[in-house]
Protein backbone atom coordinates (compact mmCIF):
# COMPACT_ATOMS: atom_id res chain seq x y z
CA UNK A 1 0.00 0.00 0.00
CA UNK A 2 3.01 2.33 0.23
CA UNK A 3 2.73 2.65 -3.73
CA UNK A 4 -0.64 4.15 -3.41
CA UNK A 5 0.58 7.01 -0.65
CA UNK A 6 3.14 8.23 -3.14
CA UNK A 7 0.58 10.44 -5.31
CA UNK A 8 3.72 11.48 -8.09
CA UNK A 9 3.15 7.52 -9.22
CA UNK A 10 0.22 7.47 -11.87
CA UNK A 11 -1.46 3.78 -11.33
CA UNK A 12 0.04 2.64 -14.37
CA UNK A 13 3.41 3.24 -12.50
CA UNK A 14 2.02 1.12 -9.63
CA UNK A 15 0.86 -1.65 -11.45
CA UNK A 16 3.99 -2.26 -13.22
CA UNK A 17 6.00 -1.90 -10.10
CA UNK A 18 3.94 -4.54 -8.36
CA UNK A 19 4.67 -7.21 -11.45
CA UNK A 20 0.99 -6.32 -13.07
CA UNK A 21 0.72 -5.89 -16.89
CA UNK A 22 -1.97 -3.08 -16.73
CA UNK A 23 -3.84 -1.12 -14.92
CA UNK A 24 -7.27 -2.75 -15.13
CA UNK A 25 -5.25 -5.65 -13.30
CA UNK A 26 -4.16 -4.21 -10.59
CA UNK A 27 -7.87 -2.70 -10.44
CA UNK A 28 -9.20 -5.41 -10.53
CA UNK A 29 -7.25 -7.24 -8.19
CA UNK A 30 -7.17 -4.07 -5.49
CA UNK A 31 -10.94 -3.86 -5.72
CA UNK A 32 -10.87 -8.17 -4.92
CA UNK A 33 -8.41 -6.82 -1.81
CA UNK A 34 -10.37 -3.82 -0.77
CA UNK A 35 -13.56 -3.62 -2.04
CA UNK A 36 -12.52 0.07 -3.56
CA UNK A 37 -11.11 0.94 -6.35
CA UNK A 38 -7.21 1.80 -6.52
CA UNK A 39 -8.10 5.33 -6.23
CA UNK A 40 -10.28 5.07 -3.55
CA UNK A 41 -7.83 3.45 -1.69
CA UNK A 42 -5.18 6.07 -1.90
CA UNK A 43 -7.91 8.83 -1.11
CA UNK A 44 -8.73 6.92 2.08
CA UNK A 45 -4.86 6.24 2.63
CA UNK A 46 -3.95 9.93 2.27
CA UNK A 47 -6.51 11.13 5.20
């Protein structure tokens, strides 16, 4: 989840940094994690 604090990475920089080949991956697989999308994630992460 550190990825997702550092708001210069886009998600495409995430995903490929955590071995994904796109971002509708590492959507995918956040939202299977979370139950939020990526970007709601970091939102929540960076209150």
């Amino acid at each position: 989840m550190r990825l997702f604090q550092d708001t210069d990475l886009s998600l495409q920089s995430v995903a490929a940094k955590v071995g994904y080949s796109d971002v509708r991956a590492l959507r995918r697989a956040v939202h299977r994690w979370r139950g939020q999308a990526p970007t709601a994630v970091r939102r929540a992460l960076l209150t």
